[in-house]
Protein backbone atom coordinates (compact mmCIF):
# COMPACT_ATOMS: atom_id res chain seq x y z
CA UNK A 1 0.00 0.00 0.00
CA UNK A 2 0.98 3.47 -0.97
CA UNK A 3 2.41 5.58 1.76
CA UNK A 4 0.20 9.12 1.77
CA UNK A 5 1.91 12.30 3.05
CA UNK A 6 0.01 15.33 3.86
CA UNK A 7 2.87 18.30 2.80
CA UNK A 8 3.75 21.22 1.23
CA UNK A 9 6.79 22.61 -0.49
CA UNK A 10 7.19 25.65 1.69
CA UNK A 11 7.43 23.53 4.69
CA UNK A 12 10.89 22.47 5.78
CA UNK A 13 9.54 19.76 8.23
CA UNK A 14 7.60 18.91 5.72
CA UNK A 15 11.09 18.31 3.75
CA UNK A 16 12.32 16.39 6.70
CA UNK A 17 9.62 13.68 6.42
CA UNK A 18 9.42 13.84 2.25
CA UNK A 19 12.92 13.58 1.81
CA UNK A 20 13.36 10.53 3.84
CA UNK A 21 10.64 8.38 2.22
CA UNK A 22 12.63 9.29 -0.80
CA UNK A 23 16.08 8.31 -0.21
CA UNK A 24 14.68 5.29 1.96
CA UNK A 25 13.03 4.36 -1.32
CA UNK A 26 9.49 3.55 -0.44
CA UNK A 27 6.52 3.63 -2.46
CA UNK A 28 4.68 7.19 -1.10
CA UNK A 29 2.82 9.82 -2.56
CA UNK A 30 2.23 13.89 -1.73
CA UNK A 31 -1.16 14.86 -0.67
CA UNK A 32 -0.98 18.72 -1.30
CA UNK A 33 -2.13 20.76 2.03
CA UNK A 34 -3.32 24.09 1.45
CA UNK A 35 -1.94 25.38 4.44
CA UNK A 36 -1.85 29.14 3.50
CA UNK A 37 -5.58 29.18 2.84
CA UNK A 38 -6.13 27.16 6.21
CA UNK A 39 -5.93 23.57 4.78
CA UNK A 40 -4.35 22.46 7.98
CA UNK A 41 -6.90 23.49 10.08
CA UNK A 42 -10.07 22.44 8.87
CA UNK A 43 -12.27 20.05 10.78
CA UNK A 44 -11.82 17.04 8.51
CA UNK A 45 -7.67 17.51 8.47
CA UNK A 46 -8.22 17.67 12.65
CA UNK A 47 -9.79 14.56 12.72
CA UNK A 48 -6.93 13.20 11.15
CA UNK A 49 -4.15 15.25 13.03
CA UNK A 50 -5.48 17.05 16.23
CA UNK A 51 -2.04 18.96 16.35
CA UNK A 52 -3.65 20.45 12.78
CA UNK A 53 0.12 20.45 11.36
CA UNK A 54 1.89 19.32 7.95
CA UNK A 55 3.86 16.79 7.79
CA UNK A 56 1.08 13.90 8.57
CA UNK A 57 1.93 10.62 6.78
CA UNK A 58 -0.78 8.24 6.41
CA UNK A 59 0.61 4.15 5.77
CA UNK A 60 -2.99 1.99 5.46
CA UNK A 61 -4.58 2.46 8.88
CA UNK A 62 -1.80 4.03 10.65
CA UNK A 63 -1.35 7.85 11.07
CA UNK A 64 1.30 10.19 12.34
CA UNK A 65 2.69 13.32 12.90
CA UNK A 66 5.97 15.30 13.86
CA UNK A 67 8.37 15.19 11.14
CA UNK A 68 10.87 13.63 14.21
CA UNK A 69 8.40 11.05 14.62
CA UNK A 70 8.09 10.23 11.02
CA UNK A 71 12.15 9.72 10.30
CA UNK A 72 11.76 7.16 12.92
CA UNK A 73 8.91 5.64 11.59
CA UNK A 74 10.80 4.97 8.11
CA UNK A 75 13.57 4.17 9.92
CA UNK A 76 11.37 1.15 11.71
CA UNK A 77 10.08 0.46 8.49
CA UNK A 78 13.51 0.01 6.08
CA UNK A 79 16.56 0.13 8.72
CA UNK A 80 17.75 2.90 6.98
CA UNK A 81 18.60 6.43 8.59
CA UNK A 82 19.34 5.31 12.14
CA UNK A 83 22.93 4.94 12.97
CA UNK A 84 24.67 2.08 14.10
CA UNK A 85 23.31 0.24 17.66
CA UNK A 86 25.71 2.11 19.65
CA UNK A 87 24.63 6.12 18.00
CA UNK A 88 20.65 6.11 18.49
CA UNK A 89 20.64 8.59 21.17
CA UNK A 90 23.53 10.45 19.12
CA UNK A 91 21.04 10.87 16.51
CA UNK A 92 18.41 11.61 18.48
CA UNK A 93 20.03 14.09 20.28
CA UNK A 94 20.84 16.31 17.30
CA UNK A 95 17.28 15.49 15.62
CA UNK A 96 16.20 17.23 18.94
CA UNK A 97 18.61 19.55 19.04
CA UNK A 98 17.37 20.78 15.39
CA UNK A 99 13.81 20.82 16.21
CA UNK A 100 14.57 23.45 19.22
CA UNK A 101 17.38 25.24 18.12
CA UNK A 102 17.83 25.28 14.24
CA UNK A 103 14.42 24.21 12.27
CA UNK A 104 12.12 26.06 14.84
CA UNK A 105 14.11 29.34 14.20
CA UNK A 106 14.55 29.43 10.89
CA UNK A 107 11.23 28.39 10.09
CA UNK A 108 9.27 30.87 11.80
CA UNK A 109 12.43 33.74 10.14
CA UNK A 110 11.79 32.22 7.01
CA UNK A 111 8.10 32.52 7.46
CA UNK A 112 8.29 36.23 9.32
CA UNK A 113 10.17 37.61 6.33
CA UNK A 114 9.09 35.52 3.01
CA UNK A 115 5.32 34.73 3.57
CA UNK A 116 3.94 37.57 5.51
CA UNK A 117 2.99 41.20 4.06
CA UNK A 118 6.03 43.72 3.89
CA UNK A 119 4.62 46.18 6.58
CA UNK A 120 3.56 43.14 8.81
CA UNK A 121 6.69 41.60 9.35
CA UNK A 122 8.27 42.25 13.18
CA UNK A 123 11.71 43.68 12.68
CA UNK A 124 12.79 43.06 15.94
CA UNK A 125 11.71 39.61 15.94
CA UNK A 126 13.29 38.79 12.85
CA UNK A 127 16.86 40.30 14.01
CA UNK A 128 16.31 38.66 17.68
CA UNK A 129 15.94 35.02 15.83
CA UNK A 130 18.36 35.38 13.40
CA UNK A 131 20.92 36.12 16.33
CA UNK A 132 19.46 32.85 17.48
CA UNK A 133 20.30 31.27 14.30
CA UNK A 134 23.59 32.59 14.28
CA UNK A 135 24.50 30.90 17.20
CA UNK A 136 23.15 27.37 15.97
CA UNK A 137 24.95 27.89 12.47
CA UNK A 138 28.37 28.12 14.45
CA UNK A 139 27.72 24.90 16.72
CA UNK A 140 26.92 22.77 13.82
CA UNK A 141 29.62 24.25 11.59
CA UNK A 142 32.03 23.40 14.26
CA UNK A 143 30.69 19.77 15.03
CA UNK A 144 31.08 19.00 11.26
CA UNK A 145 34.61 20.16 10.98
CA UNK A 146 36.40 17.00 9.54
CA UNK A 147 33.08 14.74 9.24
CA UNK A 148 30.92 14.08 6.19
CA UNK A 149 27.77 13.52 8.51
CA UNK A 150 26.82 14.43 11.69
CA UNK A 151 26.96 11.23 13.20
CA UNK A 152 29.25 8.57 12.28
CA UNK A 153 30.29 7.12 8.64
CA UNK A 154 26.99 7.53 6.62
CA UNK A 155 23.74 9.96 6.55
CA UNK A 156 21.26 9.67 9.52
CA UNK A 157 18.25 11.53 10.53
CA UNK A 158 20.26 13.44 12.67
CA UNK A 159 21.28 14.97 8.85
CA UNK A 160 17.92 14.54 7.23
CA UNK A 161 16.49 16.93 9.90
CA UNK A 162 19.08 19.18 10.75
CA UNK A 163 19.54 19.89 6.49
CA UNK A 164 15.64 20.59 6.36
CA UNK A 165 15.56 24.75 5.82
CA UNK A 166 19.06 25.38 4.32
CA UNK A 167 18.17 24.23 1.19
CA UNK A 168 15.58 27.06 0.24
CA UNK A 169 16.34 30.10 -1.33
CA UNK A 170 14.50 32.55 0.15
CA UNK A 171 16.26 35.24 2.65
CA UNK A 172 16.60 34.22 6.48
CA UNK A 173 19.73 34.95 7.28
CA UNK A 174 21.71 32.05 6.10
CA UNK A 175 24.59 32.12 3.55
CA UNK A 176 25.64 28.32 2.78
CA UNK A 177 29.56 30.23 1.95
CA UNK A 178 29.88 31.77 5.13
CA UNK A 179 29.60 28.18 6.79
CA UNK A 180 32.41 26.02 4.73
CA UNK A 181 31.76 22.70 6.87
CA UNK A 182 27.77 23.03 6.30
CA UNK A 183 28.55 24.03 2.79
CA UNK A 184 30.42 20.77 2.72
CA UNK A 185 27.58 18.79 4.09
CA UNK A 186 24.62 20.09 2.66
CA UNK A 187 27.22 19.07 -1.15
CA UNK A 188 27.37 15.66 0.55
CA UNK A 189 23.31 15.61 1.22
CA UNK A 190 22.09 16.57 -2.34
CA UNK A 191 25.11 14.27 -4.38
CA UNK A 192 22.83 11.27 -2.54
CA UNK A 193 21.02 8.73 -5.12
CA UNK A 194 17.39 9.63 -5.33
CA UNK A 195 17.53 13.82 -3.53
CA UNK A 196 15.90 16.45 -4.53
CA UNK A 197 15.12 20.02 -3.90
CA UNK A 198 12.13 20.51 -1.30
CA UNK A 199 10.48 22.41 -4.77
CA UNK A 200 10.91 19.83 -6.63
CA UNK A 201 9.53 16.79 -3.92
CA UNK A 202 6.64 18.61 -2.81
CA UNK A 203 3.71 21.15 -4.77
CA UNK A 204 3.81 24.70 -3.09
CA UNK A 205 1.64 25.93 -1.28
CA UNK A 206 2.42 29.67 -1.12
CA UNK A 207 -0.56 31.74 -3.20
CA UNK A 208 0.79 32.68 -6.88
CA UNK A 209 4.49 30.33 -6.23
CA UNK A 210 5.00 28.74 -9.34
């Protein structure tokens, strides 16, 4: 049976959960949510996902949420994306890590200065996170100095989640040059058999984005 997953190209977690069914190589398919018209928050999407949030991958009768949640799930599924035995928590611990520091922030920048109207976006906000951000782009820069992934010899979710909002090209505050060892990894992410661009694995969302 086909793997369903509720997404949307504008949504980095989204990414997280997209991009892993593809390099895991399972049989899935994109159900568009129309999230900027409310698509995630209408009473038949709640009854499938209370927490009325994209990503939400459906697999027969089983349902779930949390792009986290979801690597793990494939990772149950295929073996793939976990780490050896001995570097579960290793993974997990940057997959969390991502989620509070790194994905939060520069989705809700991202979001603050792409997708909201010129004279609504909060100035001091914006500058506030991206100070946040800079501070997150540093650790992981460092931690990848001399290593292709972020934990041990091949890619994890640990990479697969931390990658998730560097890839798009609209202004937060990140410059892949002015990070060499990120620059380095996010080469050694996309040269994998079967990536793609989060525009070109998921439909967009965003009104009049091409």
């Amino acid at each position: 049976m086909t793997i369903k997953l509720h997404c949307f190209g504008e949504s980095g977690n989204a990414y997280k959960a997209a991009l892993a069914l593809e390099l895991a190589g399972l049989e899935w398919e994109v159900v568009k949510v129309d999230f900027f018209n409310g698509g995630s928050r209408t009473d038949a999407y709640r009854e499938q996902n209370v927490m009325a949030e994209a990503p939400l991958l459906i697999d027969g009768d089983f349902s779930l949420s949390q792009s986290g949640a979801i690597q793990q799930y494939i990772t149950d599924k295929t073996g793939k994306f976990g780490g050896e035995a001995a570097e579960k928590y290793e993974v997990l611990r940057w997959v969390l890590w991502d989620n509070h520091k790194l994905s939060s922030q520069a989705g809700m920048t991202r979001f603050l200065m792409n997708f909201l109207p010129e004279d609504k976006r909060p100035e001091q906000v914006i500058k506030f996170s991206q100070s946040r951000l800079a501070a997150a782009y540093n650790t992981l820069n460092m931690h990848l100095e001399g290593r292709d992934w972020i934990v041990g010899r091949n890619v994890t979710n640990a990479d697969l989640s931390c990658c998730s909002y560097l890839y798009y090209p609209e202004p937060f505050g990140f410059n892949r040059t002015d990070f060499p060892n990120i620059d380095r990894w996010l080469g050694n992410i996309s040269a994998l058999d079967g990536w793609k661009h989060p525009y070109d694995l998921m439909p967009r969302a965003f009104p009049g984005a091409s």
